[in-house]
PDB file of N, CA and C in Angstrom:
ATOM      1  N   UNK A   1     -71.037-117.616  37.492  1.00  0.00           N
ATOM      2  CA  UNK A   1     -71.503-118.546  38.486  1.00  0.00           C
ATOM      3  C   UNK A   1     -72.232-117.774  39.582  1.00  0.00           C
ATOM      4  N   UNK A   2     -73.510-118.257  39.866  1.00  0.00           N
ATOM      5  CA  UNK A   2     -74.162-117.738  40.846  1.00  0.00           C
ATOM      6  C   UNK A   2     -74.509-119.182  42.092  1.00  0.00           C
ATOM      7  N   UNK A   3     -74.058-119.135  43.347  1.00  0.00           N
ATOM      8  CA  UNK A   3     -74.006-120.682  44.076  1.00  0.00           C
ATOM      9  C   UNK A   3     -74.413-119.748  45.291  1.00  0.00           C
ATOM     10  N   UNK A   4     -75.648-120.337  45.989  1.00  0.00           N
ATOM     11  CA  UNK A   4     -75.855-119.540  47.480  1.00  0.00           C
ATOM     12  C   UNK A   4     -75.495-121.578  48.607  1.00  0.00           C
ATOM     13  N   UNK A   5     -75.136-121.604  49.064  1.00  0.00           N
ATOM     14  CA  UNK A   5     -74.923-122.581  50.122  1.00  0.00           C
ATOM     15  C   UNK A   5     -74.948-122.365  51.621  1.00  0.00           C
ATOM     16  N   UNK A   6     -75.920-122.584  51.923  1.00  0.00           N
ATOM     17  CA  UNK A   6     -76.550-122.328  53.430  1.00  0.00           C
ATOM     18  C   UNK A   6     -76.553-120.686  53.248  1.00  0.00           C
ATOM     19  N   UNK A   7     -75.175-120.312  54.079  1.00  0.00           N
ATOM     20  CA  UNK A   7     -75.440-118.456  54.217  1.00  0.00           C
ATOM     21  C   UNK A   7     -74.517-117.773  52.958  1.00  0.00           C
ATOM     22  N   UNK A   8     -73.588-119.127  52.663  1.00  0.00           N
ATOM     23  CA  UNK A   8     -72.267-118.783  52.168  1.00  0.00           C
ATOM     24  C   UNK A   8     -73.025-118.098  50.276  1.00  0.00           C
ATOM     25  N   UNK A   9     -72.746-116.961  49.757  1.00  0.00           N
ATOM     26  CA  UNK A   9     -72.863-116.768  48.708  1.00  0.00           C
ATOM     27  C   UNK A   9     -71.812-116.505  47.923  1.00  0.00           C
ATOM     28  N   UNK A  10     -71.325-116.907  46.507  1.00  0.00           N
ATOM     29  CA  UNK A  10     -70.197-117.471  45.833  1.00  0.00           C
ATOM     30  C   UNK A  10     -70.650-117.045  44.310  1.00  0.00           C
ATOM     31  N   UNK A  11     -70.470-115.752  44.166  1.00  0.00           N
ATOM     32  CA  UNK A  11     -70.612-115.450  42.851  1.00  0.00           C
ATOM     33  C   UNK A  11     -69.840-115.057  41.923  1.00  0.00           C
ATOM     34  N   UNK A  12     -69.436-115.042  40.497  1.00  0.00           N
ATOM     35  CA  UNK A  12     -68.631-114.689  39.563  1.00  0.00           C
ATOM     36  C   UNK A  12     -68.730-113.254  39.380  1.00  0.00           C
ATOM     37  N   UNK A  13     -67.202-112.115  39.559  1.00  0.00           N
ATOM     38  CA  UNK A  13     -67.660-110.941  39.317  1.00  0.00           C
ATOM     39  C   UNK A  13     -68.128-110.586  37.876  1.00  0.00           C
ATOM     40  N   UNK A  14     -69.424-109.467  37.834  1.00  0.00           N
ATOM     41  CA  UNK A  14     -70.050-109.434  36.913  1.00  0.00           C
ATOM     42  C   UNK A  14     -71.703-110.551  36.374  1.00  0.00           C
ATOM     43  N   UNK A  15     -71.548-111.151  37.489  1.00  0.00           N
ATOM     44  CA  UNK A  15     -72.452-111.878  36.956  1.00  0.00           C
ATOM     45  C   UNK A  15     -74.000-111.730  37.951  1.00  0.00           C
ATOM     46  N   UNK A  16     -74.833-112.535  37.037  1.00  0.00           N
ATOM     47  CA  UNK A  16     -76.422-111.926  37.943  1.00  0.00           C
ATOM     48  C   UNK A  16     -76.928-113.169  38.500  1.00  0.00           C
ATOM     49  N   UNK A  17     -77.578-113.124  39.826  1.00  0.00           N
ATOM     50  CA  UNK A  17     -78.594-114.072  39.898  1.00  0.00           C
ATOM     51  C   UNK A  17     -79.530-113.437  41.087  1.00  0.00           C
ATOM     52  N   UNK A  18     -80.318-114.481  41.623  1.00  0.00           N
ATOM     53  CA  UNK A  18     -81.178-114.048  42.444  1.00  0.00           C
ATOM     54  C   UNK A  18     -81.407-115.014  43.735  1.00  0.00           C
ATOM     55  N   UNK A  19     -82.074-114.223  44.915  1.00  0.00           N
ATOM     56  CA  UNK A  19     -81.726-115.034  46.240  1.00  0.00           C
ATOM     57  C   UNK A  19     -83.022-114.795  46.956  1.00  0.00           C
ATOM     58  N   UNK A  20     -84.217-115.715  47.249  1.00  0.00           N
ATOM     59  CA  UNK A  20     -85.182-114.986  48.185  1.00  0.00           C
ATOM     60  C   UNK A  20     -84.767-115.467  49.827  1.00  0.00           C
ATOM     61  N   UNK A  21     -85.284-114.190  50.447  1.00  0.00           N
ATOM     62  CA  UNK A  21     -84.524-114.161  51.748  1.00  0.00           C
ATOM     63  C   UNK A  21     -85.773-113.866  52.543  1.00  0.00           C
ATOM     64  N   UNK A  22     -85.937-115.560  53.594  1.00  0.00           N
ATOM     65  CA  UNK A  22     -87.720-114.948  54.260  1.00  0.00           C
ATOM     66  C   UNK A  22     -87.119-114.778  55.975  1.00  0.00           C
ATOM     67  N   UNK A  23     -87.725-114.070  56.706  1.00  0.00           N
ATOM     68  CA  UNK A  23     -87.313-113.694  58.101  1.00  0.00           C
ATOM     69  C   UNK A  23     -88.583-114.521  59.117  1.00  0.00           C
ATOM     70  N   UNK A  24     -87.623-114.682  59.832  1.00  0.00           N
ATOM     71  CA  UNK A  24     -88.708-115.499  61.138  1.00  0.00           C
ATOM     72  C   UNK A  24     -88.864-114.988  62.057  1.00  0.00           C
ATOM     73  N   UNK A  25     -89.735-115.319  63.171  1.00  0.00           N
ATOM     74  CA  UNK A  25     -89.809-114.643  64.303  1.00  0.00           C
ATOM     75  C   UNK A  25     -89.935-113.178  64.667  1.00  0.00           C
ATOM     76  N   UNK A  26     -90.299-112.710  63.458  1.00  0.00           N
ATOM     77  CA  UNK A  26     -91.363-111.598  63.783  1.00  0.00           C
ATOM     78  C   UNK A  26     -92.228-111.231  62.442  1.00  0.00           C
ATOM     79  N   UNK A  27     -93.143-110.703  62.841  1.00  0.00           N
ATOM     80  CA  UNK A  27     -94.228-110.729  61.737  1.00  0.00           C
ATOM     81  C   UNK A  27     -94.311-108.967  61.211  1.00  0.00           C
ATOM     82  N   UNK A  28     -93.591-108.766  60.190  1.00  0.00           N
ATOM     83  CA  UNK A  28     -93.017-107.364  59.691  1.00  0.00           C
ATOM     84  C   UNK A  28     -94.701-106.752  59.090  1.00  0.00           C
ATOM     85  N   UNK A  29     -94.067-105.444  59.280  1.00  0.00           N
ATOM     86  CA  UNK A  29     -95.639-104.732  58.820  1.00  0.00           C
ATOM     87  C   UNK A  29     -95.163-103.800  56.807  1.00  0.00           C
ATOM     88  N   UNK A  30     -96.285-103.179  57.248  1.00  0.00           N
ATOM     89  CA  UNK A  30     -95.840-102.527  55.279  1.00  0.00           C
ATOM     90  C   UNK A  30     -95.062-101.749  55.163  1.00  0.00           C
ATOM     91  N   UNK A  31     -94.605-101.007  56.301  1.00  0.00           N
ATOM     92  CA  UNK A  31     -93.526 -99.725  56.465  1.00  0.00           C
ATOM     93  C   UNK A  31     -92.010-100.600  56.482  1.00  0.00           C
ATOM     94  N   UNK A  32     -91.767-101.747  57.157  1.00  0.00           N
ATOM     95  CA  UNK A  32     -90.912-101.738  57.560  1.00  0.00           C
ATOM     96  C   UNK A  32     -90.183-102.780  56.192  1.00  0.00           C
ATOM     97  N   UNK A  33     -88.850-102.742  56.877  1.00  0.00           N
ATOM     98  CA  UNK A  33     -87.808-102.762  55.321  1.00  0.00           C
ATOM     99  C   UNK A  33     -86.523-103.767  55.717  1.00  0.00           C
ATOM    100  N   UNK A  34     -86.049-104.602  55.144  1.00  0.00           N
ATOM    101  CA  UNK A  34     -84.677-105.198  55.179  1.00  0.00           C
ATOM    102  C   UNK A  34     -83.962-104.753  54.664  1.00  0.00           C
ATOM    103  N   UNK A  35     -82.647-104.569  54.883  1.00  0.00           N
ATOM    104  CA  UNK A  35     -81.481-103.305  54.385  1.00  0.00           C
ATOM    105  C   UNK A  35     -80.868-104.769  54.134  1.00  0.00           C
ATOM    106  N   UNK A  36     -80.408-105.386  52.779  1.00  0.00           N
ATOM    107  CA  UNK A  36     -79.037-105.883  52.355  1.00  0.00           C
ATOM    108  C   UNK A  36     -78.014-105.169  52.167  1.00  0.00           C
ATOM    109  N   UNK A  37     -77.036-105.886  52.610  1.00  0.00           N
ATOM    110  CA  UNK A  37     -75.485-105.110  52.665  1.00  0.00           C
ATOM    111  C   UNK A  37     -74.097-105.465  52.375  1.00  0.00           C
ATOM    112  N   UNK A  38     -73.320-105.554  51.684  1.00  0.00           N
ATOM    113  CA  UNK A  38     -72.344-105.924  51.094  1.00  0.00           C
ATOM    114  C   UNK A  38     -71.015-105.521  51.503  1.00  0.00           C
ATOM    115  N   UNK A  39     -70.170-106.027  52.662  1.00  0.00           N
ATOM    116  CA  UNK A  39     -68.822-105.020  52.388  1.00  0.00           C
ATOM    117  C   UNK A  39     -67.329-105.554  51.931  1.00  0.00           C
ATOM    118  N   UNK A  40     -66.711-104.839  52.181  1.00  0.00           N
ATOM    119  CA  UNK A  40     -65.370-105.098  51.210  1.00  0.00           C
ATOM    120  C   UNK A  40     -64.652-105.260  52.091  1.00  0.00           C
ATOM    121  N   UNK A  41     -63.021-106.101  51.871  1.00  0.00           N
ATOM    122  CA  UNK A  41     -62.406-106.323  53.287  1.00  0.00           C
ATOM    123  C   UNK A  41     -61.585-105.084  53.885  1.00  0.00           C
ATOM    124  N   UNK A  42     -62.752-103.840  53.558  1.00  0.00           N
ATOM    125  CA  UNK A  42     -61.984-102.947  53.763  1.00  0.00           C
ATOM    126  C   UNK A  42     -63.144-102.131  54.833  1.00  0.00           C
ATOM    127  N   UNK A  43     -64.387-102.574  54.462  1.00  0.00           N
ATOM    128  CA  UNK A  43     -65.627-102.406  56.028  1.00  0.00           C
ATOM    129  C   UNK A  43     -66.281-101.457  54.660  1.00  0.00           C
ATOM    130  N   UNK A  44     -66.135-101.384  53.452  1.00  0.00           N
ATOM    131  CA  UNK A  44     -66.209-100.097  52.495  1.00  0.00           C
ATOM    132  C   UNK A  44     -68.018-101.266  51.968  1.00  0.00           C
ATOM    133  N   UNK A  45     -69.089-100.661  52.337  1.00  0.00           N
ATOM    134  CA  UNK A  45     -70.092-101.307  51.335  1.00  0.00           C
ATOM    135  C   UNK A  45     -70.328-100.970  50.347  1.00  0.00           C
ATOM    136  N   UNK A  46     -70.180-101.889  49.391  1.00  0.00           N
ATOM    137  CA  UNK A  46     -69.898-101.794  47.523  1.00  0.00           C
ATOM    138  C   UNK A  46     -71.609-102.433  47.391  1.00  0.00           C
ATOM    139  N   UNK A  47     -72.335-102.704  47.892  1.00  0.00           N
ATOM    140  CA  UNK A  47     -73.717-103.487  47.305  1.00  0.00           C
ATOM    141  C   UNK A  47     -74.818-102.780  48.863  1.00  0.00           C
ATOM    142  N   UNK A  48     -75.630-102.157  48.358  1.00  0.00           N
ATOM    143  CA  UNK A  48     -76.790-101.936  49.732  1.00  0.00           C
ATOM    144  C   UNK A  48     -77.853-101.875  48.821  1.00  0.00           C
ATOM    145  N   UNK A  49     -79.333-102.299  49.767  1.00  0.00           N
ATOM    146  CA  UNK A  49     -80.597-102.100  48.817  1.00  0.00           C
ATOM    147  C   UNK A  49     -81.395-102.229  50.546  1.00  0.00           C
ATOM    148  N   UNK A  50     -82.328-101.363  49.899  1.00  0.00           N
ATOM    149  CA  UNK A  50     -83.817-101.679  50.807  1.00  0.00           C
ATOM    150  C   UNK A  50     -84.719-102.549  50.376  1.00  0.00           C
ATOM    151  N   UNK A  51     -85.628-103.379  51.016  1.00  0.00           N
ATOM    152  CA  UNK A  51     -86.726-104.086  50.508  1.00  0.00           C
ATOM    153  C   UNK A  51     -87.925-103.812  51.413  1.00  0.00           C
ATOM    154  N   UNK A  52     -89.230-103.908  50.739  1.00  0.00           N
ATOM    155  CA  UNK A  52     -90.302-103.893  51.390  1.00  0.00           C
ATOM    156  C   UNK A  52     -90.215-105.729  51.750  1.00  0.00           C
ATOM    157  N   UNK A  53     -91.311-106.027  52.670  1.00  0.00           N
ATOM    158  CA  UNK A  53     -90.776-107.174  53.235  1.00  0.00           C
ATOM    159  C   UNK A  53     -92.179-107.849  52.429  1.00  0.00           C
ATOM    160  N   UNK A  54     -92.450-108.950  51.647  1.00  0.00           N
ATOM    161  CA  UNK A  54     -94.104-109.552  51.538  1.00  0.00           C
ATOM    162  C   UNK A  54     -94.289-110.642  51.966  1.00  0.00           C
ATOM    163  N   UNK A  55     -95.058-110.717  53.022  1.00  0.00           N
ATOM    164  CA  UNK A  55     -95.253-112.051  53.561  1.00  0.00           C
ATOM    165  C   UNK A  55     -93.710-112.553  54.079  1.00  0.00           C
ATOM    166  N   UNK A  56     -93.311-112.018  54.600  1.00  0.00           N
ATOM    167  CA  UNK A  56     -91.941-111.747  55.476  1.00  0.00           C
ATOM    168  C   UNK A  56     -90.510-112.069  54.772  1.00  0.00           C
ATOM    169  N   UNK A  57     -90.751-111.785  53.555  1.00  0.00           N
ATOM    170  CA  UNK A  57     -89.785-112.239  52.147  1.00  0.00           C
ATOM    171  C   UNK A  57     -89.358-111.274  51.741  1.00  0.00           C
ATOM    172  N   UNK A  58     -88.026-111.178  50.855  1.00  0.00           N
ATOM    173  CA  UNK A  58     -87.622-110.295  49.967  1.00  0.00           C
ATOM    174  C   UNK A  58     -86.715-111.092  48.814  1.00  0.00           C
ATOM    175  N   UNK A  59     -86.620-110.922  47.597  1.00  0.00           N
ATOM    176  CA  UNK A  59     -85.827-111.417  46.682  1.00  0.00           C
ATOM    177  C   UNK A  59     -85.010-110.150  46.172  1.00  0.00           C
ATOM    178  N   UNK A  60     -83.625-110.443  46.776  1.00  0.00           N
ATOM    179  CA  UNK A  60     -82.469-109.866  46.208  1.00  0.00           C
ATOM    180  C   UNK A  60     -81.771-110.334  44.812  1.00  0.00           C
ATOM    181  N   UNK A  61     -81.882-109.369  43.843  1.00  0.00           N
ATOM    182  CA  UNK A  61     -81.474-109.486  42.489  1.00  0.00           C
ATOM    183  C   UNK A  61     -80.119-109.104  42.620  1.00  0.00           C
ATOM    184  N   UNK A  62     -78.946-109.894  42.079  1.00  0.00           N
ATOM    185  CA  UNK A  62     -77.475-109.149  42.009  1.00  0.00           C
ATOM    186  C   UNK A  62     -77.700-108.956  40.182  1.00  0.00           C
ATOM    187  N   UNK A  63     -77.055-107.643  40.132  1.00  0.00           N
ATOM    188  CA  UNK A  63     -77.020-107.145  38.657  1.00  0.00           C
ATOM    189  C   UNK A  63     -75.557-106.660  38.323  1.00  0.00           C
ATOM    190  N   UNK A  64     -75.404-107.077  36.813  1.00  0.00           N
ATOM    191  CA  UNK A  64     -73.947-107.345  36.150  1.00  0.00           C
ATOM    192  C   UNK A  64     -73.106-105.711  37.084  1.00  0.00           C
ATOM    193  N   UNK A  65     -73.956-104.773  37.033  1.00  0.00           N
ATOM    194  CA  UNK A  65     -73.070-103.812  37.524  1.00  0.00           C
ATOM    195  C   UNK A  65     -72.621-103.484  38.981  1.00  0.00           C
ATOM    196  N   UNK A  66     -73.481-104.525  39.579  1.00  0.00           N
ATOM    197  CA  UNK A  66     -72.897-104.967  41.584  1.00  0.00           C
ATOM    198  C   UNK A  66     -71.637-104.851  41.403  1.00  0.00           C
ATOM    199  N   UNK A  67     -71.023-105.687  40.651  1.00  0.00           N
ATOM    200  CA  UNK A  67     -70.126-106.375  41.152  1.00  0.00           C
ATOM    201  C   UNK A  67     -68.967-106.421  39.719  1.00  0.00           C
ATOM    202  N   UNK A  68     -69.192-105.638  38.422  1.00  0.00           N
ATOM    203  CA  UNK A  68     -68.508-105.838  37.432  1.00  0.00           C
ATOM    204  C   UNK A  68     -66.929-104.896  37.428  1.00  0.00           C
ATOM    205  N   UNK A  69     -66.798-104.064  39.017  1.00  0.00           N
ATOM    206  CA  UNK A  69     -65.575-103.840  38.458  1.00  0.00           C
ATOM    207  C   UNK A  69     -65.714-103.553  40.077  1.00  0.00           C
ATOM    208  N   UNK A  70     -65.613-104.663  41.210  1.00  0.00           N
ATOM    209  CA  UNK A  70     -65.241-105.278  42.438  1.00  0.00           C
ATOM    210  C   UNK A  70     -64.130-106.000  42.039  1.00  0.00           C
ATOM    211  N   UNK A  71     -63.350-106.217  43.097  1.00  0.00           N
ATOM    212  CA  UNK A  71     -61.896-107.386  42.737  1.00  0.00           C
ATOM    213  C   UNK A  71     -62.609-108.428  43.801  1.00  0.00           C
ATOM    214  N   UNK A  72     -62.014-109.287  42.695  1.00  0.00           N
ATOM    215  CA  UNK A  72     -62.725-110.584  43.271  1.00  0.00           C
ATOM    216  C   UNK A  72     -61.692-110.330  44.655  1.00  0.00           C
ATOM    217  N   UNK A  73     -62.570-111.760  45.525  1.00  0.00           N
ATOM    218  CA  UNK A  73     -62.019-111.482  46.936  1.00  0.00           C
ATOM    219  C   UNK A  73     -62.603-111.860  47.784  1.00  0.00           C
ATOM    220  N   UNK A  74     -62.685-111.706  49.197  1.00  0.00           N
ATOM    221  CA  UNK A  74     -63.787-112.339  50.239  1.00  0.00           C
ATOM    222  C   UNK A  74     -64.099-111.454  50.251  1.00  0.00           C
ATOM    223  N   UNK A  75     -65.599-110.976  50.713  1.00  0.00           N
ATOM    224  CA  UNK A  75     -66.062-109.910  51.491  1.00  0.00           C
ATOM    225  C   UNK A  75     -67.120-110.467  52.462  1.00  0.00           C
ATOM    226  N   UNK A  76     -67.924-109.942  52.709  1.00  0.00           N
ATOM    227  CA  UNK A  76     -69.503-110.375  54.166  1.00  0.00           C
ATOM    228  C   UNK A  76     -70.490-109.775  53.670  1.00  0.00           C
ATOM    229  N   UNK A  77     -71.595-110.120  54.127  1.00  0.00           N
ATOM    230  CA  UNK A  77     -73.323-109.482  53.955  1.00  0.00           C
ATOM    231  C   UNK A  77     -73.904-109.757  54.917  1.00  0.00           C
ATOM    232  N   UNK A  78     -75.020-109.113  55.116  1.00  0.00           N
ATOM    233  CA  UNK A  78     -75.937-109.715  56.016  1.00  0.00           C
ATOM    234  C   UNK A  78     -76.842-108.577  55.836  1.00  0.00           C
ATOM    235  N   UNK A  79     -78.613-109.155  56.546  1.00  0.00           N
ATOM    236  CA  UNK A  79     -79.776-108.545  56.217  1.00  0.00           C
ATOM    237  C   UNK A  79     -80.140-107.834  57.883  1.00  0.00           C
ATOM    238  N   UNK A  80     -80.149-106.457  57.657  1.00  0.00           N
ATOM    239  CA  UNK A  80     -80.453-105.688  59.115  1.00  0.00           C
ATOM    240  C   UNK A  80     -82.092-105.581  58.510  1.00  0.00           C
ATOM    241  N   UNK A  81     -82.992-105.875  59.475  1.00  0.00           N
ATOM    242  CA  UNK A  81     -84.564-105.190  59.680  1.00  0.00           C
ATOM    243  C   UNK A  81     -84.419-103.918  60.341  1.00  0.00           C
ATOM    244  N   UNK A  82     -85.196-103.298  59.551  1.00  0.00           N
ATOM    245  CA  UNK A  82     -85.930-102.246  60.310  1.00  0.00           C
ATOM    246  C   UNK A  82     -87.365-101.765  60.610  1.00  0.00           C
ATOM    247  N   UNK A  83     -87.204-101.967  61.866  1.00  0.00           N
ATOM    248  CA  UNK A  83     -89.031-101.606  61.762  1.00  0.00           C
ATOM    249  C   UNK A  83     -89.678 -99.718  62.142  1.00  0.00           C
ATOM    250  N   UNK A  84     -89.916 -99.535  61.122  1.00  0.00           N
ATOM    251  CA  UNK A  84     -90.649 -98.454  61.284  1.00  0.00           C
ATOM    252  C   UNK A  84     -89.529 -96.889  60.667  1.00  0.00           C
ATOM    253  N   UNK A  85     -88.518 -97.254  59.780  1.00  0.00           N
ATOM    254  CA  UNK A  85     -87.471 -96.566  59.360  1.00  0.00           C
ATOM    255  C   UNK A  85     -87.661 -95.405  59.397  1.00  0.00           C
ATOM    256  N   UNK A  86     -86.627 -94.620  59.429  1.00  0.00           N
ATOM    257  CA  UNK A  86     -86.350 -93.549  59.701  1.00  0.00           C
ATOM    258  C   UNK A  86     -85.487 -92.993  58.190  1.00  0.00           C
ATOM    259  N   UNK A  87     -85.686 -92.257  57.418  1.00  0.00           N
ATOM    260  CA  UNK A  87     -85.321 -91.844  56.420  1.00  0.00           C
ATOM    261  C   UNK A  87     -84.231 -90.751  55.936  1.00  0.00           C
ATOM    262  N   UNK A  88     -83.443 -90.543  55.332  1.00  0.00           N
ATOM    263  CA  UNK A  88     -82.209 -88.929  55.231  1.00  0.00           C
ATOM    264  C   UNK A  88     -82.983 -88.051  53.839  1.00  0.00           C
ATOM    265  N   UNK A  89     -82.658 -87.370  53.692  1.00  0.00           N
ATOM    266  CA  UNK A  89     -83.410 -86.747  52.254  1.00  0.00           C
ATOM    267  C   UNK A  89     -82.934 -87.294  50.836  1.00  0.00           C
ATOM    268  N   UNK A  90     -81.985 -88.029  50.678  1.00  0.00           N
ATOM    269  CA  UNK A  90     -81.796 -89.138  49.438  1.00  0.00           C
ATOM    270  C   UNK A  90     -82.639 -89.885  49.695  1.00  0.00           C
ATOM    271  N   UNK A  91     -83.576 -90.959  50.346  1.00  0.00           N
ATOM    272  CA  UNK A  91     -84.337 -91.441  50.729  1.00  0.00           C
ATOM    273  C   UNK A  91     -83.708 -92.871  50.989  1.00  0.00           C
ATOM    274  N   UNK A  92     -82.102 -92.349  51.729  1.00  0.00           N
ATOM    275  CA  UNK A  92     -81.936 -93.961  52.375  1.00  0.00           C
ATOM    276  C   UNK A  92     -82.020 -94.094  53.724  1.00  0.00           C
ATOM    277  N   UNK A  93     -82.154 -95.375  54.202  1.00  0.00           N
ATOM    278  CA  UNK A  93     -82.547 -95.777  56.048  1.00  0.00           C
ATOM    279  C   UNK A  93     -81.616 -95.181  56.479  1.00  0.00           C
ATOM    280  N   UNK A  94     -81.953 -94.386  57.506  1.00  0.00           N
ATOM    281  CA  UNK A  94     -80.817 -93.842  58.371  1.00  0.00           C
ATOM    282  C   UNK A  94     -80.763 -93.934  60.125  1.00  0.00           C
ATOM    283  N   UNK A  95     -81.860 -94.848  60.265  1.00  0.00           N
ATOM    284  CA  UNK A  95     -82.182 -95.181  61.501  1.00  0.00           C
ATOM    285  C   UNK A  95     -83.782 -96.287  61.743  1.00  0.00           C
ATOM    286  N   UNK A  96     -84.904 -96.358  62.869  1.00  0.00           N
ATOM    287  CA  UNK A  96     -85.545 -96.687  62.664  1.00  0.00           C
ATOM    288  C   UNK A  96     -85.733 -96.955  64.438  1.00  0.00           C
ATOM    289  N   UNK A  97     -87.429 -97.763  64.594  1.00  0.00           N
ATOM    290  CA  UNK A  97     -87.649 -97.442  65.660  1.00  0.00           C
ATOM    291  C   UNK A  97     -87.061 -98.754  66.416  1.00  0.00           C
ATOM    292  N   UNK A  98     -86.918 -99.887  65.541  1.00  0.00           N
ATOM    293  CA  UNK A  98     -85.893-100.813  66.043  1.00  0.00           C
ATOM    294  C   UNK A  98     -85.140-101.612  64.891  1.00  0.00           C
ATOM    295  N   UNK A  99     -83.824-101.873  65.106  1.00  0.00           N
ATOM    296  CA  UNK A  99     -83.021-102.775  64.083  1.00  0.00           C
ATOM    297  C   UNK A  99     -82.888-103.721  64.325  1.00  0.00           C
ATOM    298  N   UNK A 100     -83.099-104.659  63.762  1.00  0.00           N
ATOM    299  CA  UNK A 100     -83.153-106.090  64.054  1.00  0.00           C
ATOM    300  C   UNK A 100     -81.376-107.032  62.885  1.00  0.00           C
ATOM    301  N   UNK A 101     -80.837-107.714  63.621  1.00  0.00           N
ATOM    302  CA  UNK A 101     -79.579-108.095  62.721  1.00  0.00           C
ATOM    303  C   UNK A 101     -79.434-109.795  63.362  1.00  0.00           C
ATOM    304  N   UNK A 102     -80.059-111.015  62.896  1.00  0.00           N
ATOM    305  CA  UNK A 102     -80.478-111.839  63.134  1.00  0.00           C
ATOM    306  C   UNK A 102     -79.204-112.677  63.461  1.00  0.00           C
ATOM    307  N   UNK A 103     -78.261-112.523  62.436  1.00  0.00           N
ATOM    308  CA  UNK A 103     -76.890-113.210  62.008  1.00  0.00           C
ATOM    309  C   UNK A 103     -75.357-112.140  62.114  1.00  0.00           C
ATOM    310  N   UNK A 104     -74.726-112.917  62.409  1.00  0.00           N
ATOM    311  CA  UNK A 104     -73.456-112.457  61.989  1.00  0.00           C
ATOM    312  C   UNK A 104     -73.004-111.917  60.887  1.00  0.00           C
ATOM    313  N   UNK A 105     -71.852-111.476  60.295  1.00  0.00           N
ATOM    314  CA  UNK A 105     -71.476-111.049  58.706  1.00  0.00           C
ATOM    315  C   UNK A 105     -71.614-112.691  58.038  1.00  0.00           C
ATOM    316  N   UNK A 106     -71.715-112.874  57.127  1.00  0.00           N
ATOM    317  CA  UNK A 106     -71.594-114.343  56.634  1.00  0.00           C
ATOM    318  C   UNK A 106     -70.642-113.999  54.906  1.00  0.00           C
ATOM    319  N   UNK A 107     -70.729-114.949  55.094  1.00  0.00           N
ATOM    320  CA  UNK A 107     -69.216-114.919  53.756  1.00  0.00           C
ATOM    321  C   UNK A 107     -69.838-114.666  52.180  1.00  0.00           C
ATOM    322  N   UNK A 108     -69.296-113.837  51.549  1.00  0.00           N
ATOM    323  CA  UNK A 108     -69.854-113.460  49.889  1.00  0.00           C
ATOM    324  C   UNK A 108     -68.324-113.262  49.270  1.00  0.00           C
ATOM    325  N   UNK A 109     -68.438-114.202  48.426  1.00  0.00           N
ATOM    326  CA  UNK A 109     -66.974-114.629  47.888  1.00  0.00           C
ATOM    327  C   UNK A 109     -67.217-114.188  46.325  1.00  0.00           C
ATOM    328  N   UNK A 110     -66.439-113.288  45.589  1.00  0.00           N
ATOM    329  CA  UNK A 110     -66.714-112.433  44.727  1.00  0.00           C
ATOM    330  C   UNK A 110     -65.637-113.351  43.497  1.00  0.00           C
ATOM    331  N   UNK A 111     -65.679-113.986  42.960  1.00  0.00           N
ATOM    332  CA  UNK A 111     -64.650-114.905  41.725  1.00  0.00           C
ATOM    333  C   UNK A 111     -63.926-114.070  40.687  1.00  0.00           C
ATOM    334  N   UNK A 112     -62.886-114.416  40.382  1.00  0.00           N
ATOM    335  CA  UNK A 112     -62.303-113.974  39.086  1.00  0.00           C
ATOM    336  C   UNK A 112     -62.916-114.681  37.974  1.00  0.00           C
ATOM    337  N   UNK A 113     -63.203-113.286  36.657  1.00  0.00           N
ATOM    338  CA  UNK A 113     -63.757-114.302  35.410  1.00  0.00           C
ATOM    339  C   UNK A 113     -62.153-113.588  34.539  1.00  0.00           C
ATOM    340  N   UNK A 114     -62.348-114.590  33.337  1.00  0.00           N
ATOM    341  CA  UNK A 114     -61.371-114.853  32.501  1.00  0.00           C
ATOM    342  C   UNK A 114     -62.272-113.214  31.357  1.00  0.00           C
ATOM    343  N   UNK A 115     -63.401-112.944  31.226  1.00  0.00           N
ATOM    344  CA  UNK A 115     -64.009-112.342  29.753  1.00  0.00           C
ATOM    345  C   UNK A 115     -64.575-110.889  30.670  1.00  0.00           C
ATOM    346  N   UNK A 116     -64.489-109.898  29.793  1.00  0.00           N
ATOM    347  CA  UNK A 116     -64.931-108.395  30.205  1.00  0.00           C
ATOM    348  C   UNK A 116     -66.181-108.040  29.475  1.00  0.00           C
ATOM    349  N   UNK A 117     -67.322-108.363  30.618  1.00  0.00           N
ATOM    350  CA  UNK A 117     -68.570-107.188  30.193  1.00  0.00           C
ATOM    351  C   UNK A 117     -69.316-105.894  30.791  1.00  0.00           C
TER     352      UNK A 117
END
C-alpha cells in the first residue's frame, strides 16, 4: 500500500510508490536542492535524498529497499530547501547559503506486511 493524504504518508514496509512535491513562495534556481528526510522514532534517518528542483517540483520515488527491513511504526519527514548548497566530499548537503523548512515533521506511517521480499 502506497496512500499520501494531505501531508500524512502511509506506506506498506517494502513497498514502492511515488510522490511529486512542488514548493511555493520562492522561485528555486539550478543549483539549489530539496533534501527529503525520513526519521525513526529514534531521530535515526533511515530514508534521505537530494533533488534538483524543476519548475519548483521534485518527485520522490520510495524503493522496495527504503523501507524493506524498517519495523513498521510511526516515524516523520519533511522537505528542507537549500539554496545554493554547500557540499562534504561524499557529495552530501552539508550546509548551504540558506535552509528553508516550510513545515513541521509530518507523519510517515511505515505498515506491517504479512509476505517477505
Amino acid at each position: 500500500m502506497f496512500l499520501v493524504e494531505g501531508n500524512n504518508i502511509i506506506l506498506s514496509r517494502g513497498d514502492t510508490g511515488a510522490m511529486t512535491i512542488t514548493a511555493e513562495g520562492y522561485i528555486f534556481g539550478p543549483n539549489d536542492r530539496a533534501l527529503f528526510s525520513v526519521r525513526n522514532q529514534y531521530g535515526t534517518i533511515v530514508i534521505q535524498r537530494a533533488f534538483e528542483l524543476v519548475e519548483n517540483a521534485f518527485t520522490m520515488t520510495f524503493f522496495n529497499a527504503d523501507t524493506d527491513t524498517q519495523n513498521p511504526g510511526n516515524y516523520t519527514w519533511d522537505v528542507r530547501y537549500v539554496i545554493n548548497p554547500s557540499y562534504d566530499d561524499a557529495g552530501n548537503i552539508i550546509d548551504g547559503d540558506q535552509v528553508i523548512t516550510p513545515n513541521d515533521p509530518m507523519p510517515f506511517t511505515l505498515k506491517a506486511v504479512v509476505g517477505d521480499i
